[in-house]
Protein backbone atom coordinates (compact mmCIF):
# COMPACT_ATOMS: atom_id res chain seq x y z
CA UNK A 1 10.34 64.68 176.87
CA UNK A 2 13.52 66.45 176.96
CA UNK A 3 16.85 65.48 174.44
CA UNK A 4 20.03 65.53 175.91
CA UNK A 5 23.93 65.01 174.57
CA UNK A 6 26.97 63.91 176.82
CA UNK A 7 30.47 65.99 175.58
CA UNK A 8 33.01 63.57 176.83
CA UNK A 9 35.99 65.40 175.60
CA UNK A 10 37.68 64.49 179.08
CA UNK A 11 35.71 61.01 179.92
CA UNK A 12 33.38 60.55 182.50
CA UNK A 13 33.22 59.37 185.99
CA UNK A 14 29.39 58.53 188.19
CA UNK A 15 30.38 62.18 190.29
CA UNK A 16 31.00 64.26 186.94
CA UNK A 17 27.73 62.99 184.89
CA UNK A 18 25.37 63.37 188.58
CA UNK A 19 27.58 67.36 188.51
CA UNK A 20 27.03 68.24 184.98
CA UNK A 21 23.00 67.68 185.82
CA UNK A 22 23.18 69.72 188.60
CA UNK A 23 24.79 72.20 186.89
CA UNK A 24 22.27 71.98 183.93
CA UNK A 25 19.45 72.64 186.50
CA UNK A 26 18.54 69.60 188.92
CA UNK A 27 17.83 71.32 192.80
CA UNK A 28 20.27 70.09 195.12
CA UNK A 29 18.27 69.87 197.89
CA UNK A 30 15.55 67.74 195.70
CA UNK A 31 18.29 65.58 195.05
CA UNK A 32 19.65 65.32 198.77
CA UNK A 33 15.87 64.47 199.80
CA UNK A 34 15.80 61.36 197.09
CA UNK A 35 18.94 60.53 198.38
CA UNK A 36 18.24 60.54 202.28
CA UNK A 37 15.55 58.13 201.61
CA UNK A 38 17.91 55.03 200.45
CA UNK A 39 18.67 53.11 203.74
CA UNK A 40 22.32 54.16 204.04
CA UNK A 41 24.44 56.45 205.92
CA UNK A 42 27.84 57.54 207.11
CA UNK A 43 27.94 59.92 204.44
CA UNK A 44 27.39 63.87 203.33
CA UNK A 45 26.78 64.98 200.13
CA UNK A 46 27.91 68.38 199.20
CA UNK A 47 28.13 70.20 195.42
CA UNK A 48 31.35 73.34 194.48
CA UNK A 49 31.51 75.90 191.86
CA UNK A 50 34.89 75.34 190.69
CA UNK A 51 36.75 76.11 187.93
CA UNK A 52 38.77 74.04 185.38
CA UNK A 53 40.83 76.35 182.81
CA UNK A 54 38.64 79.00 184.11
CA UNK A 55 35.44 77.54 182.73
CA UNK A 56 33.01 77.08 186.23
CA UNK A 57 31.09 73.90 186.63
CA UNK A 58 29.90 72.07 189.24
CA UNK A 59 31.66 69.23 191.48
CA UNK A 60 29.58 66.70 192.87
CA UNK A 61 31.75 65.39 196.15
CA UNK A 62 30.75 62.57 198.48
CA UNK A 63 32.63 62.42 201.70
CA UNK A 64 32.58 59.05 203.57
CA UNK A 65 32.89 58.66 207.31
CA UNK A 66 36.36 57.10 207.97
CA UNK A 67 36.27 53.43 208.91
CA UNK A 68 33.30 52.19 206.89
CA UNK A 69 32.86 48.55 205.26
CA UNK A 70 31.97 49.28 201.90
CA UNK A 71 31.70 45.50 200.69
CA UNK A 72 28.22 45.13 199.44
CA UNK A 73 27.32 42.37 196.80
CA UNK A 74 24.16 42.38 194.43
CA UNK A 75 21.37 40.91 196.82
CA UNK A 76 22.23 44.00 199.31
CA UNK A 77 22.22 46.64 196.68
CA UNK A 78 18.99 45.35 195.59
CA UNK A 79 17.59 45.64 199.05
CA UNK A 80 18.65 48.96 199.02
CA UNK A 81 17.26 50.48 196.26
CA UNK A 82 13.81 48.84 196.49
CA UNK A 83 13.77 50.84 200.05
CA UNK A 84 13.92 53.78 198.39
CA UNK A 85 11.33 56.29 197.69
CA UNK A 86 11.66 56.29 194.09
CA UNK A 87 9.96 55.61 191.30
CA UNK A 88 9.77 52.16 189.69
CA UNK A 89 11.52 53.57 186.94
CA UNK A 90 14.00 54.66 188.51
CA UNK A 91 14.48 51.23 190.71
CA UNK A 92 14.50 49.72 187.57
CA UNK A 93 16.94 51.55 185.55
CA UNK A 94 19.41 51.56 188.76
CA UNK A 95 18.96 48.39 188.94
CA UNK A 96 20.00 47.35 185.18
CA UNK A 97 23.11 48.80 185.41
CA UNK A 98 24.47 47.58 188.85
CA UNK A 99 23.49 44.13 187.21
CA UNK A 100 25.46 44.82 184.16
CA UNK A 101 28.12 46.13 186.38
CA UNK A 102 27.83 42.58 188.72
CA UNK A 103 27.63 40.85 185.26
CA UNK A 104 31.15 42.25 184.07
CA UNK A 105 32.98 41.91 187.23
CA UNK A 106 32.04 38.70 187.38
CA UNK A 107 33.58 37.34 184.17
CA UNK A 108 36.14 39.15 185.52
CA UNK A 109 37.04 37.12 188.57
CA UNK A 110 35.46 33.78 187.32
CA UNK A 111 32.09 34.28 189.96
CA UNK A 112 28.61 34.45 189.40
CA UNK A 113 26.87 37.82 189.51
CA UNK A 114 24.84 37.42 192.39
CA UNK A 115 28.48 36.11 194.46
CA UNK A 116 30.28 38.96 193.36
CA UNK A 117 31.60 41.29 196.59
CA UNK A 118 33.18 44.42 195.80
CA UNK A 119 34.69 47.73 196.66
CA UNK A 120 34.14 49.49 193.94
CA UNK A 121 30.44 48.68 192.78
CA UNK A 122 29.19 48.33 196.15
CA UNK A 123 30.64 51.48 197.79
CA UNK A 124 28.53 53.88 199.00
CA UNK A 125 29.57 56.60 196.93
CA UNK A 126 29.24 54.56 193.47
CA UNK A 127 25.24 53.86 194.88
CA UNK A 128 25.05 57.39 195.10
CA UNK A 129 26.04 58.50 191.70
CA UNK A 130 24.35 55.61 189.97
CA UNK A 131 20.83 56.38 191.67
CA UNK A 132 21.67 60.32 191.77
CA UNK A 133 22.02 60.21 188.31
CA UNK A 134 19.25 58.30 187.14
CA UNK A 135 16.98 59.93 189.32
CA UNK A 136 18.06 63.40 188.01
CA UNK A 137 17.37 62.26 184.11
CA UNK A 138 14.05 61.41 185.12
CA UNK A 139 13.35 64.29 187.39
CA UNK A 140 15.16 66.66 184.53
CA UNK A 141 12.58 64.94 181.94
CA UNK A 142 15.61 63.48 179.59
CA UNK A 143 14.07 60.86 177.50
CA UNK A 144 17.06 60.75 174.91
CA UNK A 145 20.53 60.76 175.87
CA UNK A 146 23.29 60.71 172.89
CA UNK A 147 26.88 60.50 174.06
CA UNK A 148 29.91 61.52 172.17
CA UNK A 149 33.04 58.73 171.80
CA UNK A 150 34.66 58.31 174.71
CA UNK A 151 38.29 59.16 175.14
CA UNK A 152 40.67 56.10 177.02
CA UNK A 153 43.69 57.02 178.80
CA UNK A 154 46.52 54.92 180.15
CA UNK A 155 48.43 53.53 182.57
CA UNK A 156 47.67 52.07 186.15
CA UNK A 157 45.30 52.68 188.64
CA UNK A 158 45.67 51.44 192.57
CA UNK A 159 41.98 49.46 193.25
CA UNK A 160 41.05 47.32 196.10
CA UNK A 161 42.34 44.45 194.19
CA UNK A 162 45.71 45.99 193.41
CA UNK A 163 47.56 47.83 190.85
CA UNK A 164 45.45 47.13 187.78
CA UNK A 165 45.66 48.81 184.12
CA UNK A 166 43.96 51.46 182.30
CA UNK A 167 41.29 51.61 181.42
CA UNK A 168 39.83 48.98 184.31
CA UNK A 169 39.12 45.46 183.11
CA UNK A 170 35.25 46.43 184.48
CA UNK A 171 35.25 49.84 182.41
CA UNK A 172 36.44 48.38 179.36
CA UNK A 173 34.40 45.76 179.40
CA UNK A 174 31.39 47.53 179.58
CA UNK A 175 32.53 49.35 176.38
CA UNK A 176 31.96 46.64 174.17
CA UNK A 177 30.29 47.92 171.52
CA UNK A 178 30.71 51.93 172.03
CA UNK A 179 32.87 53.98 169.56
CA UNK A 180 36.65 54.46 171.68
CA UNK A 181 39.56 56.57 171.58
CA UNK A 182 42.81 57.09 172.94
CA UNK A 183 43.21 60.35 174.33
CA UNK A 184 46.85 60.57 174.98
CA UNK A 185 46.59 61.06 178.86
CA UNK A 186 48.26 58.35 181.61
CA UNK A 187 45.15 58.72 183.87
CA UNK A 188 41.55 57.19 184.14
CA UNK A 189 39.57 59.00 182.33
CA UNK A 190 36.87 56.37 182.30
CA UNK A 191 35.77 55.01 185.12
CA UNK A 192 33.62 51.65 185.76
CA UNK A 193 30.65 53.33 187.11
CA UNK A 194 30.70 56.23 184.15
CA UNK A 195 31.07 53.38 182.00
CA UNK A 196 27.93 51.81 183.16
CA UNK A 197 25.63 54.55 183.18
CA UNK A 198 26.83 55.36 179.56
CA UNK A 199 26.15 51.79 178.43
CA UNK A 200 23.10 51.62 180.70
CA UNK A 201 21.56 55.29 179.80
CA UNK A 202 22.37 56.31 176.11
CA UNK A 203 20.40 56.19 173.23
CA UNK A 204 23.25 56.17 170.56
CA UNK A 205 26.62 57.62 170.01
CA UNK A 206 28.50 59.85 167.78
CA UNK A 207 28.25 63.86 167.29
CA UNK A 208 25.55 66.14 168.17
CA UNK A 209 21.69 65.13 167.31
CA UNK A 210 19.81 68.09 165.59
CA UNK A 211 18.21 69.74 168.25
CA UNK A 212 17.37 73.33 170.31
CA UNK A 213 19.42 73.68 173.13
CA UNK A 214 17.93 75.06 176.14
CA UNK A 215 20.28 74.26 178.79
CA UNK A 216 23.92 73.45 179.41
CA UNK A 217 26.01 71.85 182.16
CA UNK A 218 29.94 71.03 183.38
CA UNK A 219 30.20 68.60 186.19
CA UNK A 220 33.73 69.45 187.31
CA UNK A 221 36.26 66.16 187.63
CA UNK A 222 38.64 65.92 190.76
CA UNK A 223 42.16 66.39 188.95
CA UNK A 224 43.78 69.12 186.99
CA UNK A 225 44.37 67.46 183.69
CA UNK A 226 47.64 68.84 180.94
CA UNK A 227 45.84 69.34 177.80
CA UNK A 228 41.96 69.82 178.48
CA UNK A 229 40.03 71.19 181.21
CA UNK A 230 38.50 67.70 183.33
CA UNK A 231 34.96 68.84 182.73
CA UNK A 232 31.65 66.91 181.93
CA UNK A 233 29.79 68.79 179.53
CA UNK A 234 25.92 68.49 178.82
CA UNK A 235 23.50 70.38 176.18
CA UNK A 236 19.81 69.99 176.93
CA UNK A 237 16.42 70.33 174.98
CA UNK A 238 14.54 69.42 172.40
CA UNK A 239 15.51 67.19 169.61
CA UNK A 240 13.92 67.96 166.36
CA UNK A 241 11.69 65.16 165.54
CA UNK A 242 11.63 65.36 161.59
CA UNK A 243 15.35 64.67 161.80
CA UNK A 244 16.20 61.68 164.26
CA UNK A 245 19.72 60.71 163.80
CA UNK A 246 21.15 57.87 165.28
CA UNK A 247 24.67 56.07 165.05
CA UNK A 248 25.45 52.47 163.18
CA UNK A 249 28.38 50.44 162.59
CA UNK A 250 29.37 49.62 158.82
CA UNK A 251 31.17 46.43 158.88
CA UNK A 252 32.48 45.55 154.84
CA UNK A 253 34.74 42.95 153.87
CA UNK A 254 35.64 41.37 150.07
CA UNK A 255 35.30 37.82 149.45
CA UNK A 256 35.88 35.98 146.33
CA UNK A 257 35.61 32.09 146.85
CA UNK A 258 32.08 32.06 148.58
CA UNK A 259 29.21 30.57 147.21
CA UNK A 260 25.75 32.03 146.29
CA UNK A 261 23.95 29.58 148.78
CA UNK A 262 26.34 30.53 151.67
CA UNK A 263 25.50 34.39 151.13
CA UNK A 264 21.77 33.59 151.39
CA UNK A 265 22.13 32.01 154.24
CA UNK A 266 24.86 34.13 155.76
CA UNK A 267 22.50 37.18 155.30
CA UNK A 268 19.64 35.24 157.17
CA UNK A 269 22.15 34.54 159.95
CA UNK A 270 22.68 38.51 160.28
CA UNK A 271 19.23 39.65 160.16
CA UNK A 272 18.73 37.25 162.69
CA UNK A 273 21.52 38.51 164.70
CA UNK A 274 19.96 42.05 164.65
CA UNK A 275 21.59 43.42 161.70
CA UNK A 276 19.87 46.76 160.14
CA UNK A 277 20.71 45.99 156.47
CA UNK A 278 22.80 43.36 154.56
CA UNK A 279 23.85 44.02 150.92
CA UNK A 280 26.10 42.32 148.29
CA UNK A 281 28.34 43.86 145.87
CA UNK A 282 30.07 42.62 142.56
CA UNK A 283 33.47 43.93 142.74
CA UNK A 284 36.66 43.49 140.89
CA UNK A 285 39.64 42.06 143.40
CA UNK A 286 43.15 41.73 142.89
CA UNK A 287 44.46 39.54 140.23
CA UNK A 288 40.95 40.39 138.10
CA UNK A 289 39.25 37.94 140.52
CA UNK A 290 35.65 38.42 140.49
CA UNK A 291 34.34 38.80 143.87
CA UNK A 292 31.33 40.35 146.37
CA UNK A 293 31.76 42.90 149.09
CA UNK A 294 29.73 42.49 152.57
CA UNK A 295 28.14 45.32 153.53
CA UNK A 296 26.24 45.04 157.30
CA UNK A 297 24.62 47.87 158.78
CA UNK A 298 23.93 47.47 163.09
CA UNK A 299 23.59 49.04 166.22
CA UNK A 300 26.58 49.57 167.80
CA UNK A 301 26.54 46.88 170.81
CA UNK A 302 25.96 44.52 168.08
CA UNK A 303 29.26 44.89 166.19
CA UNK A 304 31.16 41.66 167.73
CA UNK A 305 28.22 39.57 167.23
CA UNK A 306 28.14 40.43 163.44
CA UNK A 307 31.68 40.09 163.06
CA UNK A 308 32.04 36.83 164.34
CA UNK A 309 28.83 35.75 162.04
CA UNK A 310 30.52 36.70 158.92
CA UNK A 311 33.99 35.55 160.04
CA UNK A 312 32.39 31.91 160.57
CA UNK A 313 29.83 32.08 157.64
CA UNK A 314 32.06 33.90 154.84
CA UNK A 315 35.74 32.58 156.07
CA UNK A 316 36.86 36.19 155.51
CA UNK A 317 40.21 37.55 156.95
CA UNK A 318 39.38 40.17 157.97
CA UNK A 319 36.49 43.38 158.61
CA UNK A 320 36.91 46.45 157.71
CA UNK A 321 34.07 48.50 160.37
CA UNK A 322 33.87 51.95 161.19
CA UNK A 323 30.77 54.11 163.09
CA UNK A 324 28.54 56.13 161.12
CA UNK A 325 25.40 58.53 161.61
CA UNK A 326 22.05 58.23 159.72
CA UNK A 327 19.02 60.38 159.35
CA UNK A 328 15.69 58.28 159.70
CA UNK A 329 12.46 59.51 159.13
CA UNK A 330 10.11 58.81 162.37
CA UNK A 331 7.96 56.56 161.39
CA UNK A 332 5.08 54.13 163.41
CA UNK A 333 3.24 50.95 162.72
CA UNK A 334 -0.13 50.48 162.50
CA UNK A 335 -3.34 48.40 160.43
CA UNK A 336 -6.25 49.26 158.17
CA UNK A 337 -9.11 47.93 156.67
CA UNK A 338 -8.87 46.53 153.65
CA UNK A 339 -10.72 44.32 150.84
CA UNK A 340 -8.88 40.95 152.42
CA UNK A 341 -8.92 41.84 156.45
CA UNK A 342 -6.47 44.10 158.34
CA UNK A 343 -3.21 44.70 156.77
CA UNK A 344 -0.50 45.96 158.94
CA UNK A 345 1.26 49.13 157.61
CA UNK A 346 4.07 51.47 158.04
CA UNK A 347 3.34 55.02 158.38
CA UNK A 348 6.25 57.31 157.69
CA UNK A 349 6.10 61.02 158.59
CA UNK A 350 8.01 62.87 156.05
CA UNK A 351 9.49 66.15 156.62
CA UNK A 352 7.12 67.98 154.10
CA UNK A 353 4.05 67.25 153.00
CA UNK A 354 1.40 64.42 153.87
CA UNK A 355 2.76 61.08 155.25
CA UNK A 356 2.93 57.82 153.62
CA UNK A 357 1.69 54.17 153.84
CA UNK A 358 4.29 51.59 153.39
CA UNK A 359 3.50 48.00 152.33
CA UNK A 360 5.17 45.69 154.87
CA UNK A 361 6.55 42.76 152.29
CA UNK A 362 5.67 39.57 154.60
CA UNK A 363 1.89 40.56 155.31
CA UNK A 364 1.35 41.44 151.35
CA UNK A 365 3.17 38.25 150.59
CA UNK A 366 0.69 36.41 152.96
CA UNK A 367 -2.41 38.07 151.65
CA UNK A 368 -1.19 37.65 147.55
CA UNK A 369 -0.76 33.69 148.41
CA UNK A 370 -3.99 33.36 150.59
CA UNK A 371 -6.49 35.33 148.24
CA UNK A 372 -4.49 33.77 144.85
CA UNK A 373 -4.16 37.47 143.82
CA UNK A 374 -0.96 38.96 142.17
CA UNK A 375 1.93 40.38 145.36
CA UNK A 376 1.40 43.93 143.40
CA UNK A 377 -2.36 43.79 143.70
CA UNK A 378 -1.70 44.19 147.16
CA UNK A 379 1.30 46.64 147.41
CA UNK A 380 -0.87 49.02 144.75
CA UNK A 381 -4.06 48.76 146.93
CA UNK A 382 -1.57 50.06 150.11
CA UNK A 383 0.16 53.07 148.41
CA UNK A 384 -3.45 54.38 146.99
CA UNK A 385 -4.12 54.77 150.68
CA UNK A 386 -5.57 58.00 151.54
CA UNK A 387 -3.13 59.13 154.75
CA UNK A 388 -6.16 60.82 156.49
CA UNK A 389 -7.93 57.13 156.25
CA UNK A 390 -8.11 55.87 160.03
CA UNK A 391 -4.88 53.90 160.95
């Protein structure tokens, strides 16, 4: 399958990300025929070369027949879809993130998912770039898709439920959890459904991942914007397996009147949360107070649930957090045969030379207490493992 990475240097929208995929490749009139067999109409579909700062890309438009009642809660969406000849991937993926969208909007305006009626969700066109889109990763064979941080802009935007502020309540609240910034612009440059396919579609976040670009797309936005040209840009091919990067928060903070118990358990509450890594470090603090610094390591969309874990469990004042890449060496799970039974493993591919067998603590600690034989009988027998052996 196919890597791909999402340039957001002007934001996104559902028509620019469905454009920029177009542009990368995807047949129009393969998408059209997906798209005729959703039971909808009073619409046309129709795809520009234009130009923004004289770089050409493609514009995605949808024009709606004049008149139309675009209300349309979750239960008819779902009807929808499931009419269409697509594949249950597909269904299933379009169908996560109108949830998440219902979900959102919901807390929004104090109503349960499944009674939420909207314009915006439910219009025709937002259908169409949700289900465009995801059909056209899947058709385009994109199993990875990294996104860079997404720029915010300001201001007010005119909605079916009146003037309301930038960025949306909908759009920002599906960016919990996915790095932000403010780009400087009063405009939307984020818009709810963008959002949502972002938070429903992307592997992780942050810069570029190593790989070999074979194709590149610009799905063209609708305005002329003052400091950037509103373009979508997206690099496609393969990611270099060796060298999997992926993007973590690093959430610190410095305590100093905390007791040993309440770290033990506070780092069982995190791993339990989700977190990656938890470590403890002596420092020095103001005054010549003795102290320990937090360190958690997590996926992105769980940053406020780790926060509020060590704000309850350490009584800090505050977090220091910030996004970060890694490098992680691919690496796969499987058991062998050994003196005591099977013994799950952890193969891990290294980037030269043979792989290697890691012990996995828990299932050596079980064996060592079961058999009455010493924990590094166990993790010695593992590492003497032959890679080649049958896994």
């Amino acid at each position: 399958m196919k890597t791909a990475y999402l340039d957001c240097f002007s934001g996104v929208s559902g028509d620019m990300f469905l454009g920029s995929l177009l542009d990368a490749g995807l047949p129009f009139h393969e998408l059209r025929e997906c798209l005729l067999t959703l039971p909808i109409n009073g619409y046309e579909i129709e795809i520009k070369r234009e130009a923004r700062n004289q770089i050409f890309g493609t514009r995605f438009l949808v024009s709606l027949d004049e008149g139309r009642d675009n209300h349309r809660g979750l239960k008819e969406i779902r009807e929808v879809i499931a009419q269409g000849d697509l594949s249950e991937t597909v269904k299933e993926q379009s169908m996560q993130i109108f949830e998440s969208l219902a979900k959102v909007e919901g807390e929004i305006h104090n109503l349960p998912p499944e009674e939420v009626h909207f314009h915006e969700v439910g219009a025709i066109d937002s259908i169409i770039d949700i289900v465009g889109t995801v059909y056209a990763l899947d058709r385009l064979d994109i199993g990875s898709l990294y996104v860079s941080a997404l720029p915010l802009g300001s201001g007010f935007v005119m909605t079916a439920h009146g003037k309301i502020p930038v960025p949306a309540p909908a759009t920002i609240a599906m960016l919990k959890g996915i790095p932000v910034f403010e780009a400087g612009i009063s405009h939307e440059m984020v818009t709810p459904t963008g959002a949502a396919l972002i938070k429903g579609l992307s592997t992780s976040f942050g810069s570029i991942p190593p790989m070999v670009i074979r194709e590149i797309g610009y799905g063209v936005g609708t305005r002329d914007l003052p400091d950037r040209p509103n373009l979508l840009r997206i690099f496609i091919g393969e990611e270099q397996p060796e060298k999997t990067v992926d993007t973590v928060v690093v959430l610190e903070t410095n305590v100093d009147d905390i007791s040993p118990e309440w770290l033990g358990y506070l780092m069982d509450r995190l791993f339990d949360a989700g977190a990656l890594d938890v470590v403890f470090f002596p420092v020095q603090m103001k005054k010549n107070r003795p102290g320990v610094q937090i360190q958690v390591i997590g996926r992105p969309d769980k940053k406020e649930l780790l926060m509020e874990i060590m704000v309850r469990e350490s009584a800090t004042l505050g977090i220091r957090f910030r996004y970060s890449q890694r490098r992680v060496l691919p690496r796969s799970f499987s058991e062998v045969d050994s003196p005591w039974g099977k013994v799950k493993v952890k193969k891990v591919m290294l980037e030269k030379g043979p792989s290697i067998l890691v012990p996995e603590y828990d299932v050596c600690k079980e064996i060592a207490a079961k058999n009455n034989i010493p924990l590094r009988e166990v993790y010695l027998w593992v590492t003497s493992l032959e890679v080649s052996q049958p896994a």
